[in-house]
N, C-alpha and C. Protein backbone atom coordinates (compact mmCIF):
# COMPACT_ATOMS: atom_id res chain seq x y z
N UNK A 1 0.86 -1.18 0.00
CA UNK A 1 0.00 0.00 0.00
C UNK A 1 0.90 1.24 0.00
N UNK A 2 0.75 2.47 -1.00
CA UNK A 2 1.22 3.42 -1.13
C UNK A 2 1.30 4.40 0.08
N UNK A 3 2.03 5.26 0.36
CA UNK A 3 2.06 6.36 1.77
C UNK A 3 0.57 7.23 1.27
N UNK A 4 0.56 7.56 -0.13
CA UNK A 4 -0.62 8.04 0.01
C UNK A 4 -1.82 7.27 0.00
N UNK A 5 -2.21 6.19 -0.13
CA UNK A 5 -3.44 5.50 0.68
C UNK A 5 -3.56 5.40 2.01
N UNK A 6 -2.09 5.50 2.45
CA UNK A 6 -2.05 4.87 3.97
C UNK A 6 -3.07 6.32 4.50
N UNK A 7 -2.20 7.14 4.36
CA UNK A 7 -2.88 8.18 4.36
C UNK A 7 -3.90 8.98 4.14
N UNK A 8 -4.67 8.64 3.19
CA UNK A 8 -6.13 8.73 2.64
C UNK A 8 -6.65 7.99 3.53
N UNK A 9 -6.40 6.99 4.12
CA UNK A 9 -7.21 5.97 5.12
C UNK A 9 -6.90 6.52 6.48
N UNK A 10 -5.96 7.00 6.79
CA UNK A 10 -5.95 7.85 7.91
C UNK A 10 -6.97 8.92 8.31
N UNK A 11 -6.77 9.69 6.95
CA UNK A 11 -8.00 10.76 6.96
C UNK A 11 -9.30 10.28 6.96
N UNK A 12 -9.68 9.49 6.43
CA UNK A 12 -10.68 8.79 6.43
C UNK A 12 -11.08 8.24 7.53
N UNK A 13 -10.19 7.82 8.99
CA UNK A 13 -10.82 7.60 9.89
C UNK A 13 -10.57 8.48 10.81
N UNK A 14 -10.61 9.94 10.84
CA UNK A 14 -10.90 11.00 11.20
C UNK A 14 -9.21 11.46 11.97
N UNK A 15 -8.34 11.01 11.27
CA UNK A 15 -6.73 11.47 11.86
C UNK A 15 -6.72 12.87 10.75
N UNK A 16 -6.19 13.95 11.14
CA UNK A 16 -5.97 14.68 10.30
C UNK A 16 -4.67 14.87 10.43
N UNK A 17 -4.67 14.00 8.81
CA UNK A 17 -3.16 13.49 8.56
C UNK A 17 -3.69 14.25 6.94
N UNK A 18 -4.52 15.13 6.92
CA UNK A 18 -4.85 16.17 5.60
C UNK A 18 -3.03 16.66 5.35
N UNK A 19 -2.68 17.46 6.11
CA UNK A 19 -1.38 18.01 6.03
C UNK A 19 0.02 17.68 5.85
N UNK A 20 -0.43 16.22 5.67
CA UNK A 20 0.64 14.98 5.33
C UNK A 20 0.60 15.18 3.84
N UNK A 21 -0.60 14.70 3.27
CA UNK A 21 -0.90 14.46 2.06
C UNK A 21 -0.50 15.18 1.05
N UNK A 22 -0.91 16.73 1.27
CA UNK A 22 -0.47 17.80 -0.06
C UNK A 22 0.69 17.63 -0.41
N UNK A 23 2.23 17.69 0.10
CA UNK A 23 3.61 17.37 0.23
C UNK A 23 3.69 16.23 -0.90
N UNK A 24 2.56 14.84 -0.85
CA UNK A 24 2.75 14.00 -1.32
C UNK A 24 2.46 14.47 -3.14
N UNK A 25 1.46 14.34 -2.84
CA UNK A 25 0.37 14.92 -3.86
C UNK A 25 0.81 16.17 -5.13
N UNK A 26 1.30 17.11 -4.26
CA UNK A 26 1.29 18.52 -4.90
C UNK A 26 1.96 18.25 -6.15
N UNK A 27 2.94 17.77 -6.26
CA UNK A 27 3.72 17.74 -7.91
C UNK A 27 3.24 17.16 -9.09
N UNK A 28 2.71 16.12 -8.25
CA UNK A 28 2.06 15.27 -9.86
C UNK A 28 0.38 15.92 -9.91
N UNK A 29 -0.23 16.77 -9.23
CA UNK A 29 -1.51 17.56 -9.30
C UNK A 29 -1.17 18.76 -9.70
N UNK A 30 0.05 19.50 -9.49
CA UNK A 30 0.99 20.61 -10.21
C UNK A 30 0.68 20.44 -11.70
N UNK A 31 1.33 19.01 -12.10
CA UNK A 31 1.78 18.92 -13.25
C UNK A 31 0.30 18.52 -13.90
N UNK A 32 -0.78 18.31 -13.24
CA UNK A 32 -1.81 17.68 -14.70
C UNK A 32 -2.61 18.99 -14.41
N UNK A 33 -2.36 20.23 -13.19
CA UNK A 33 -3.52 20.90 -14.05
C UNK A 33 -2.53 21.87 -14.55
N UNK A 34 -1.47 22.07 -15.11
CA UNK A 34 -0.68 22.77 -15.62
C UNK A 34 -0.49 22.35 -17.21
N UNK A 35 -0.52 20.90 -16.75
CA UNK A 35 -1.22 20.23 -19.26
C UNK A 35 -2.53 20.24 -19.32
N UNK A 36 -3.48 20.71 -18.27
CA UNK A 36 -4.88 21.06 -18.62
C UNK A 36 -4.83 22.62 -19.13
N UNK A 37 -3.67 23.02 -18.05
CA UNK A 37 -4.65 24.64 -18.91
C UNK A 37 -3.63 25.05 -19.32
N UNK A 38 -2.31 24.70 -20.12
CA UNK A 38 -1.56 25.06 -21.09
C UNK A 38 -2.12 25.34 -22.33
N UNK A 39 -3.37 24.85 -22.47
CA UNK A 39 -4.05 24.94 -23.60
C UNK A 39 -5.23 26.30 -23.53
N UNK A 40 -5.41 26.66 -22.29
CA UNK A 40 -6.45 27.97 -22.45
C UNK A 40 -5.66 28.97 -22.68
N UNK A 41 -6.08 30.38 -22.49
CA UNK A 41 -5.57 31.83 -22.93
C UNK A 41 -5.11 31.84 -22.39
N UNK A 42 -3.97 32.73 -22.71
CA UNK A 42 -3.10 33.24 -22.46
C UNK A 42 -3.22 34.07 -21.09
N UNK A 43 -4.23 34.70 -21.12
CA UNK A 43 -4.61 35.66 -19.92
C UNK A 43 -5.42 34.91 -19.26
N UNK A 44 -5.79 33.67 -18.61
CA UNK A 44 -6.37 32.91 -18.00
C UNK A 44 -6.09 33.76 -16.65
N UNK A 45 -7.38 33.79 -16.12
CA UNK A 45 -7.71 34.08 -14.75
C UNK A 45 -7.27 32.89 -13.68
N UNK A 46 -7.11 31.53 -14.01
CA UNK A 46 -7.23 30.41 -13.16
C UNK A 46 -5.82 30.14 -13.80
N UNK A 47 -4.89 29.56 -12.71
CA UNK A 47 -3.50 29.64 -12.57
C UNK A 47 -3.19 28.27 -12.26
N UNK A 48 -2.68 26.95 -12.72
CA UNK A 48 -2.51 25.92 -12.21
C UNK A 48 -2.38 25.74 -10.70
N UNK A 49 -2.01 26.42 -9.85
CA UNK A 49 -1.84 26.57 -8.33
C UNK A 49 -2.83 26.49 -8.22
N UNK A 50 -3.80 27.51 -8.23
CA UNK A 50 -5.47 27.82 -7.72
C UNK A 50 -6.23 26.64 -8.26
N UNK A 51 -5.96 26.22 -9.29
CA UNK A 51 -6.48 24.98 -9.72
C UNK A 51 -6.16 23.88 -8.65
N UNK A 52 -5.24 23.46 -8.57
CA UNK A 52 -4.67 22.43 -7.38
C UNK A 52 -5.06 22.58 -6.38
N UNK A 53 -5.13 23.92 -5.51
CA UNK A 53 -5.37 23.96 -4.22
C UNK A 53 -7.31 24.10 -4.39
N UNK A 54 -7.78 24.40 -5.15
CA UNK A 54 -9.19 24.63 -5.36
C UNK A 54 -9.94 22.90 -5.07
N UNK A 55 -9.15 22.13 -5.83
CA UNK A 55 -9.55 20.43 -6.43
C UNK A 55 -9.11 19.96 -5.11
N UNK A 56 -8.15 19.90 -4.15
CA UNK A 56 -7.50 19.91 -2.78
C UNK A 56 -8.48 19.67 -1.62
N UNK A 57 -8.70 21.29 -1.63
CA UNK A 57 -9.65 21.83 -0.77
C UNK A 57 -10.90 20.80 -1.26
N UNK A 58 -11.39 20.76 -2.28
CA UNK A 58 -12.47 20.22 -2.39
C UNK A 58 -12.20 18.35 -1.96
N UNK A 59 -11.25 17.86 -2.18
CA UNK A 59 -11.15 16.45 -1.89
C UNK A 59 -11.10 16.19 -0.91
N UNK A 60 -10.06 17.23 0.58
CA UNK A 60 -9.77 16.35 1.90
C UNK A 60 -10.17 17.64 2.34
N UNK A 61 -10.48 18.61 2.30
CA UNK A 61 -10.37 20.31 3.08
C UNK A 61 -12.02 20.18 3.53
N UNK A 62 -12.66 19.29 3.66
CA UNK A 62 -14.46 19.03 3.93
C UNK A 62 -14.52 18.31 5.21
N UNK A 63 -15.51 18.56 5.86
CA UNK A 63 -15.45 18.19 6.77
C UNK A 63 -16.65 16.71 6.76
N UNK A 64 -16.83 16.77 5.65
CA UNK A 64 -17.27 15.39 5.03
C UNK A 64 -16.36 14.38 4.17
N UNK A 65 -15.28 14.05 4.99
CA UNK A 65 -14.38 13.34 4.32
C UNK A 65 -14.83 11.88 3.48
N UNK A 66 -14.66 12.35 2.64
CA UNK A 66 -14.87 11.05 1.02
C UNK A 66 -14.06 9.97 1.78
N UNK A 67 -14.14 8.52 0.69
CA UNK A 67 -13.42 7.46 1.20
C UNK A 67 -13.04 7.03 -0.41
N UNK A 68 -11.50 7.20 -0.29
CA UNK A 68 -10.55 6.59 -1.33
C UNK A 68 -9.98 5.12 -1.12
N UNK A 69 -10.24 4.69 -2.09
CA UNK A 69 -10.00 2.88 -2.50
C UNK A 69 -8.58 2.89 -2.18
N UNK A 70 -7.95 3.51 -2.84
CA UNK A 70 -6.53 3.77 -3.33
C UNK A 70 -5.78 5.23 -3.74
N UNK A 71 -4.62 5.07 -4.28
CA UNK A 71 -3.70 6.47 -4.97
C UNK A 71 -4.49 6.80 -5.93
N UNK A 72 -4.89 5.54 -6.86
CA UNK A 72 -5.67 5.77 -8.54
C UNK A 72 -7.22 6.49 -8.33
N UNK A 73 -7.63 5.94 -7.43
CA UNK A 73 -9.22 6.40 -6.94
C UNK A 73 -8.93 7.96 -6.56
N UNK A 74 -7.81 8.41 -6.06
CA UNK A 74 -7.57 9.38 -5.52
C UNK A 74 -7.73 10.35 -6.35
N UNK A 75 -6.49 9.80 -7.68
CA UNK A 75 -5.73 11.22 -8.98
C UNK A 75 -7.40 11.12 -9.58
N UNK A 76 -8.01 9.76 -9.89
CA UNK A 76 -9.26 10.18 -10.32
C UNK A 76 -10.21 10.88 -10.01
N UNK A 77 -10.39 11.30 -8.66
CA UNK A 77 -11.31 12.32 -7.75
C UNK A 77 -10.91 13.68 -8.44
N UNK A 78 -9.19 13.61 -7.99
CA UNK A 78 -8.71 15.02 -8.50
C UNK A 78 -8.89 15.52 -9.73
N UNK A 79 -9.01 14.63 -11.00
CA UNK A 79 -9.29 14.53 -12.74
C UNK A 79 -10.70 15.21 -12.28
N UNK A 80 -11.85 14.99 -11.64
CA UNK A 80 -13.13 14.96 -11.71
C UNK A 80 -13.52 16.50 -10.67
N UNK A 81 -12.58 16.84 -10.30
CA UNK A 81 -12.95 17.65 -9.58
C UNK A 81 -11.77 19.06 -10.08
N UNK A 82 -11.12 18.66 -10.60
CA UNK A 82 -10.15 19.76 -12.01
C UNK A 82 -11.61 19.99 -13.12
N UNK A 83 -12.37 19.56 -13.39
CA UNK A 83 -12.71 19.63 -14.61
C UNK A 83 -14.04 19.81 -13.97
N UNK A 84 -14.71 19.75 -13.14
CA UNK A 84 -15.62 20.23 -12.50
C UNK A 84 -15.31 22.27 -12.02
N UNK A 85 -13.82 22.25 -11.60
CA UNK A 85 -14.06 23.33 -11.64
C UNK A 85 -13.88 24.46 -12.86
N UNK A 86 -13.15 23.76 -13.83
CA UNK A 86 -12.49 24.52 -14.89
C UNK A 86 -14.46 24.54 -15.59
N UNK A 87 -14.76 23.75 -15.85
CA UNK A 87 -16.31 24.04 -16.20
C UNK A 87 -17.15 25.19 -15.39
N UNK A 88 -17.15 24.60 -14.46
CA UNK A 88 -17.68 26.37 -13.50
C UNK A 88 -16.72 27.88 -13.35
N UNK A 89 -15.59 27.66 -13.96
CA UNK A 89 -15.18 28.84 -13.96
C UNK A 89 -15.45 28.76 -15.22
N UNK A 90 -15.53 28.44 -16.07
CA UNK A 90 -15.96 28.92 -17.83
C UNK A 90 -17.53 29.71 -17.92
N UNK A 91 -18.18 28.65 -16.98
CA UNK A 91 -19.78 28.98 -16.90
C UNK A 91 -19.49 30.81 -16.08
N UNK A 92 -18.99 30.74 -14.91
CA UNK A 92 -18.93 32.15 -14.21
C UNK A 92 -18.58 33.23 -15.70
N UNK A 93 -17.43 33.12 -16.08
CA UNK A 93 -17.15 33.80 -17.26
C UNK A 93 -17.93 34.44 -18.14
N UNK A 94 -18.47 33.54 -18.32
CA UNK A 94 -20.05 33.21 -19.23
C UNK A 94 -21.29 34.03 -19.08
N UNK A 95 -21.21 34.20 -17.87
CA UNK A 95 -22.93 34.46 -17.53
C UNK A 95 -23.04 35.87 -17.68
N UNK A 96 -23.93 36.37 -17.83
CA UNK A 96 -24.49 37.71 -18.10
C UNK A 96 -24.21 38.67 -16.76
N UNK A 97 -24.06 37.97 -15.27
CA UNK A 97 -23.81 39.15 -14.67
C UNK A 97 -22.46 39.18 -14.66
N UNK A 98 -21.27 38.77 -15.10
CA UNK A 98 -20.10 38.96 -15.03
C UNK A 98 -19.39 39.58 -16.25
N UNK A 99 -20.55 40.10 -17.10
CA UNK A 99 -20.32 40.52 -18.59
C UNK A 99 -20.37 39.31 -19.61
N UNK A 100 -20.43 38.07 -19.44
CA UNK A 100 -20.57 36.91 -20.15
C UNK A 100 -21.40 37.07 -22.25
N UNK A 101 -22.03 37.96 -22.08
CA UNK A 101 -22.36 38.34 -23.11
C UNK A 101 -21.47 39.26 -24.36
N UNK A 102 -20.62 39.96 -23.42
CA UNK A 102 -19.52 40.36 -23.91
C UNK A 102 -18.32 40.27 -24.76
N UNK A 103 -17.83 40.54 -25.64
CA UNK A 103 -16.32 39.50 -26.58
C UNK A 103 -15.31 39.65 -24.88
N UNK A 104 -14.73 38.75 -24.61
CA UNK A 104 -13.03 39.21 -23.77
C UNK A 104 -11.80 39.16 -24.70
N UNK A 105 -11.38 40.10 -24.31
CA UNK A 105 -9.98 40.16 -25.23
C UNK A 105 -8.49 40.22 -24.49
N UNK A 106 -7.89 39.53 -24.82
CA UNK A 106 -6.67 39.71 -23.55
C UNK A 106 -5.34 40.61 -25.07
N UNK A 107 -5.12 41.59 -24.32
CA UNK A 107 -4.21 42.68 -25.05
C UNK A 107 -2.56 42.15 -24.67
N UNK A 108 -1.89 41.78 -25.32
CA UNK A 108 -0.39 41.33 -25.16
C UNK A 108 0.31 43.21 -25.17
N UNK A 109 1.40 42.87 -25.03
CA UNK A 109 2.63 44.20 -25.35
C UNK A 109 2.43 44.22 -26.47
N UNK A 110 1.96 43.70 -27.75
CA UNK A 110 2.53 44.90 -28.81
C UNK A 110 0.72 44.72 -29.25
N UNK A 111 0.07 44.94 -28.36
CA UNK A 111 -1.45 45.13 -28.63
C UNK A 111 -2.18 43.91 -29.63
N UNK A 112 -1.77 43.06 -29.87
CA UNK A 112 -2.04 41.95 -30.39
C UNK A 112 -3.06 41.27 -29.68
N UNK A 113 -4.27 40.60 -30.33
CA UNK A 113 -5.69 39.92 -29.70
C UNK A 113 -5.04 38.52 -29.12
N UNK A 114 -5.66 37.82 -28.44
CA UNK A 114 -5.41 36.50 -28.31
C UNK A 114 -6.66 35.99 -27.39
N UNK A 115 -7.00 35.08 -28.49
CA UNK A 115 -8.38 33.98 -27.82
C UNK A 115 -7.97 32.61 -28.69
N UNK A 116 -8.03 31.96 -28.16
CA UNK A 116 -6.76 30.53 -27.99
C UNK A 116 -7.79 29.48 -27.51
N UNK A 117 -9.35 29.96 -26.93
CA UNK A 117 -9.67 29.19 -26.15
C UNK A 117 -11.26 29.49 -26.74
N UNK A 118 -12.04 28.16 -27.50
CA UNK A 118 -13.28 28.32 -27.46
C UNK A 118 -14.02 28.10 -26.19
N UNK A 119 -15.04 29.11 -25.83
CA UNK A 119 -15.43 28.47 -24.74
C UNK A 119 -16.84 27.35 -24.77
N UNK A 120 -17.40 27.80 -25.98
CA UNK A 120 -18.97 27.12 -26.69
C UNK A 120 -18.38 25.59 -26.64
N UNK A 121 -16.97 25.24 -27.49
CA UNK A 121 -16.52 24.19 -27.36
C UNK A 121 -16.81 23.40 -25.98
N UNK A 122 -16.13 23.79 -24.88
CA UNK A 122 -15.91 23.32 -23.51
C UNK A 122 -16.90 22.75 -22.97
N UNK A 123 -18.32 23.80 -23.01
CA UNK A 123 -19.41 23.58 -22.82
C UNK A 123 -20.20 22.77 -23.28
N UNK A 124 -20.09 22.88 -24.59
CA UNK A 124 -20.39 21.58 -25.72
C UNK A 124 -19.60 20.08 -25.49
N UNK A 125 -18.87 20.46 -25.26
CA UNK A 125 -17.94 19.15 -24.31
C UNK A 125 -17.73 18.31 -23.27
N UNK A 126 -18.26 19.23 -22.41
CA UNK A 126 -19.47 19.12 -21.20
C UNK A 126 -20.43 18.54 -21.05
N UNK A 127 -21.38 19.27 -22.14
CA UNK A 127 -22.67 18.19 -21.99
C UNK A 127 -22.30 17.01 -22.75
N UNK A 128 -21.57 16.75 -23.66
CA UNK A 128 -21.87 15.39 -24.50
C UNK A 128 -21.03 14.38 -23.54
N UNK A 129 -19.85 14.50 -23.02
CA UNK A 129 -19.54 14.00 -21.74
C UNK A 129 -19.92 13.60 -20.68
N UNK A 130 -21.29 14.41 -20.25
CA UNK A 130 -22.19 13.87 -19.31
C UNK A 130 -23.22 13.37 -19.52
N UNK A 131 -23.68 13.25 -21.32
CA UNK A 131 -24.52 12.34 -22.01
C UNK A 131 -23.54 10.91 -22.00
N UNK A 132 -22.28 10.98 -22.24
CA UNK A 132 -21.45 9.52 -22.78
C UNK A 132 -21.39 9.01 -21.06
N UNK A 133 -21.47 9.62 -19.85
CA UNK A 133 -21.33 9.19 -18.66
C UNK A 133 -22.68 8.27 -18.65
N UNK A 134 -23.56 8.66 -19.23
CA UNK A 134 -25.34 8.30 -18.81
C UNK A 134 -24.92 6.58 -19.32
N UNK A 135 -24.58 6.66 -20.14
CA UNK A 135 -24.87 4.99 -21.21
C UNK A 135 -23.42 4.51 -20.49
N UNK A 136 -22.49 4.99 -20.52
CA UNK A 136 -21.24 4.48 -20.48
C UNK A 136 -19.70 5.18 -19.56
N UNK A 137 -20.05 5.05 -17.85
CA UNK A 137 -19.29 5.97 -17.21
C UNK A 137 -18.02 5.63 -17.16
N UNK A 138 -17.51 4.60 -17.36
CA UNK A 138 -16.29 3.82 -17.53
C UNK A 138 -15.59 4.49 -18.86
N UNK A 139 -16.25 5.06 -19.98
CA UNK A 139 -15.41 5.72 -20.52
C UNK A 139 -15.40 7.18 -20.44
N UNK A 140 -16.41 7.66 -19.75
CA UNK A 140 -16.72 9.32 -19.46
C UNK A 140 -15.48 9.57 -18.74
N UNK A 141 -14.92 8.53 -17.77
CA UNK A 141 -13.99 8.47 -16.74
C UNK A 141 -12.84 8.38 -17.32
N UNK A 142 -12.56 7.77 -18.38
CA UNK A 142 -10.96 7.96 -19.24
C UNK A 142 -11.21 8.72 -19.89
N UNK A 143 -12.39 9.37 -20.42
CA UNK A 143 -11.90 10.91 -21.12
C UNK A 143 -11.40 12.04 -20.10
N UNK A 144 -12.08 12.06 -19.36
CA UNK A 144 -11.38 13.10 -17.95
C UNK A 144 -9.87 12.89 -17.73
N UNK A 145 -9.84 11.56 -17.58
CA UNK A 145 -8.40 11.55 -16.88
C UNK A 145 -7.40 11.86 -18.22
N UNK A 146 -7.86 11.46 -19.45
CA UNK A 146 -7.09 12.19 -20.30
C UNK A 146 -6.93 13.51 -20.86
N UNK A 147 -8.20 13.84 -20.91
CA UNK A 147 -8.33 15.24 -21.44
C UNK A 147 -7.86 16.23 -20.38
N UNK A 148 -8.74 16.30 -19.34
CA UNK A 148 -9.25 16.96 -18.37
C UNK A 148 -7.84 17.18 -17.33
N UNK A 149 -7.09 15.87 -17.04
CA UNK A 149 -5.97 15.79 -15.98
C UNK A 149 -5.11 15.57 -16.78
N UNK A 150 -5.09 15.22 -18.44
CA UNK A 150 -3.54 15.16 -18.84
C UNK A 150 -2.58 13.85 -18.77
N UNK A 151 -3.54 12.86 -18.15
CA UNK A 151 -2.86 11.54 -18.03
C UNK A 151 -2.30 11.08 -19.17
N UNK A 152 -1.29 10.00 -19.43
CA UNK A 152 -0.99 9.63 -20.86
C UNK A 152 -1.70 7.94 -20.66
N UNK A 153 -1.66 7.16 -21.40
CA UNK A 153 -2.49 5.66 -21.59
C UNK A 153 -1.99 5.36 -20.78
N UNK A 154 -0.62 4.64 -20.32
CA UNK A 154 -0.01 4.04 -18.96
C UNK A 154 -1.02 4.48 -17.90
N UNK A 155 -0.90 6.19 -17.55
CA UNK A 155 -1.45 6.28 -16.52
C UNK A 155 -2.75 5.85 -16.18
N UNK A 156 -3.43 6.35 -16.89
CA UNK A 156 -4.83 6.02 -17.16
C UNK A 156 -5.30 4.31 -16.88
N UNK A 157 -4.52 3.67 -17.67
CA UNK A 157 -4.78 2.60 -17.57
C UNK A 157 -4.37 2.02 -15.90
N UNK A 158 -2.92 2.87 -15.43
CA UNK A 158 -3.55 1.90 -13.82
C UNK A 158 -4.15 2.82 -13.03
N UNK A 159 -4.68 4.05 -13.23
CA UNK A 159 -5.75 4.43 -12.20
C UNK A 159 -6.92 3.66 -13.07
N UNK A 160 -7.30 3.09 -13.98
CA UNK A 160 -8.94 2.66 -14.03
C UNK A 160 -8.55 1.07 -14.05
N UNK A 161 -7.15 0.44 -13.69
CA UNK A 161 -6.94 -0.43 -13.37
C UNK A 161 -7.61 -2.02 -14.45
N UNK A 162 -7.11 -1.33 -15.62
CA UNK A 162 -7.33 -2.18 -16.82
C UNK A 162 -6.08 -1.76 -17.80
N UNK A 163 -5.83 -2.83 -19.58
CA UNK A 163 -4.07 -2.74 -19.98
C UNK A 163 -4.52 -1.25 -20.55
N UNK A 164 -3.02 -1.40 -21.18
CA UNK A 164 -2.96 -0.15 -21.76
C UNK A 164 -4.07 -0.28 -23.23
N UNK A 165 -4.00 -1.71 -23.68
CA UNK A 165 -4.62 -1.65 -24.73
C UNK A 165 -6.15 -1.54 -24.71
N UNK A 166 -6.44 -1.86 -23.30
CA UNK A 166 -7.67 -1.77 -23.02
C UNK A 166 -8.09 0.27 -23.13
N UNK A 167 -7.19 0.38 -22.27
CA UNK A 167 -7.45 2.10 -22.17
C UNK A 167 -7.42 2.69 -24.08
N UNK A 168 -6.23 2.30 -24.81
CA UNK A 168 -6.32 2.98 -26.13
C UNK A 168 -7.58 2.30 -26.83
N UNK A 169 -8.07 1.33 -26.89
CA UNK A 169 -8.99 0.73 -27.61
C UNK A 169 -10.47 1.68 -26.87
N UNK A 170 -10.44 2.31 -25.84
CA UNK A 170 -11.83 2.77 -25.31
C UNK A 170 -11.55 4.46 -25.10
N UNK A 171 -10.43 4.38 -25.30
CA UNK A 171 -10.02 6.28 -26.28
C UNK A 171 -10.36 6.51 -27.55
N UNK A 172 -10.15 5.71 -28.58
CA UNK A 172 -10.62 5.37 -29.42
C UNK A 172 -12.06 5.75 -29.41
N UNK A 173 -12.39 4.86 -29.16
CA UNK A 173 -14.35 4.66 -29.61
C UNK A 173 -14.74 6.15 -28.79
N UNK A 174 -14.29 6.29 -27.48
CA UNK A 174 -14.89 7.28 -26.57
C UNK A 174 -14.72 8.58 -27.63
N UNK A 175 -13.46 8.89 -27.99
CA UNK A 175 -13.39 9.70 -29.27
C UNK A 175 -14.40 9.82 -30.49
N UNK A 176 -14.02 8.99 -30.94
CA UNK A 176 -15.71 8.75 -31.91
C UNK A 176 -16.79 9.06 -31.65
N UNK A 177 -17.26 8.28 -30.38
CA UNK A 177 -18.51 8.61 -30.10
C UNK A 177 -18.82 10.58 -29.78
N UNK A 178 -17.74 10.64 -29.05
CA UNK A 178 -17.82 12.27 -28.58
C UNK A 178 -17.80 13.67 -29.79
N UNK A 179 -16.99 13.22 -31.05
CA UNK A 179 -17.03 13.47 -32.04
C UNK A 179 -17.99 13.62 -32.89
N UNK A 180 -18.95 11.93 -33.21
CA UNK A 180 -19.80 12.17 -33.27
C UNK A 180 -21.44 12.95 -32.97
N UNK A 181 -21.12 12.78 -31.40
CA UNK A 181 -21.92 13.71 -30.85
C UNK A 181 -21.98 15.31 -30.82
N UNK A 182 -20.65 16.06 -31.06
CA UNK A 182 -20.47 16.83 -31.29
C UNK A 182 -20.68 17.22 -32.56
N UNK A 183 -20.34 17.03 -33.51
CA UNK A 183 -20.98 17.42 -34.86
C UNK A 183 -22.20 17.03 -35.12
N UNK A 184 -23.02 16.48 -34.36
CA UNK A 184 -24.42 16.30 -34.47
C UNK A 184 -25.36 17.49 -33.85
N UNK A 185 -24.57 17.93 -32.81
CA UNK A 185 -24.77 19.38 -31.99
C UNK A 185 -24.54 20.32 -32.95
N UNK A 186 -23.25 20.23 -33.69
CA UNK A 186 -23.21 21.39 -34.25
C UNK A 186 -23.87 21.70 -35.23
N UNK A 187 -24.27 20.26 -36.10
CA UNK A 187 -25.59 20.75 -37.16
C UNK A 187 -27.05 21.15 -36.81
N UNK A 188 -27.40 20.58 -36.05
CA UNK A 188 -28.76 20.87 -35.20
C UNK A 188 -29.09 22.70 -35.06
């Protein structure tokens, strides 16, 4: 058993051994929401840190402490709760009382535009994701951990604790299907 299960099971039976954990944790939760939002704007309001400590807070910082199987059950909470918030900060963005109706434009030094980041996409990505969870959550769950946390197939495959070929063969189809669903949205 890993120090961080031991530890997740600690917390879990009410030791607050919370302050153990981050130390463990922080680098490899550093690093996946830092290949999650390498890909948004440039002027992103949400900072891989705030991301980490946001997904954190939300996993062991409750005073309703969850119960983790394992390390893999763990990074998967954190995948699900990265992408839970990066969705609600898109939605905040979004909404009409925060100017959401508005273009945003992030101005560089030599006054140059930059939007890098659909947000209709995300959203659209969102729901068909939580349509592919309805029929099939086992792969809703490896699109997160890939998309969402940045995992590569290895990883993926031992947090959902099946081969690698199993994980690329259900990236695959999960792709397709999401694809499909998405250009079915977009003609509609």
């Amino acid at each position: 058993m890993s120090e961080v299960t031991q530890i997740l099971h600690r917390i879990e039976q009410g030791d607050a051994a919370a302050s153990e954990l981050l130390p463990l944790v922080y680098a490899e939760l550093r690093r996946l929401a830092g290949h999650k939002l390498k890909s948004e704007a440039a002027g992103q309001t949400l900072q891989p840190t705030a991301l980490v400590h946001e997904a954190y807070m939300r996993l062991v910082g409750y005073e309703d402490v969850q119960r983790w199987d394992s390390r893999g059950h763990f990074f998967a909470a954190a995948a699900e709760a990265m992408r839970r918030i990066l969705i609600e900060n898109v939605r905040r963005r979004r909404s009409l009382k925060r100017g959401g109706d508005r273009a945003r434009f992030e101005i560089a030094e030599d006054d140059a535009i930059v939007d890098t980041i659909n947000l209709d996409e995300l959203l659209d990505l969102d729901a068909a994701l939580e349509k592919l969870g309805d029929s099939e959550p086992e792969l809703a769950k490896l699109v997160k951990l890939r998309y969402f946390a940045g995992l590569s197939v290895e990883e993926s495959a031992e947090v959902l604790g099946v081969s690698s070929r199993t994980v690329k063969r259900n990236w695959a189809f999960a792709r397709a299907w999401l694809g499909r669903e998405l250009n079915s949205e977009a003609e509609s």
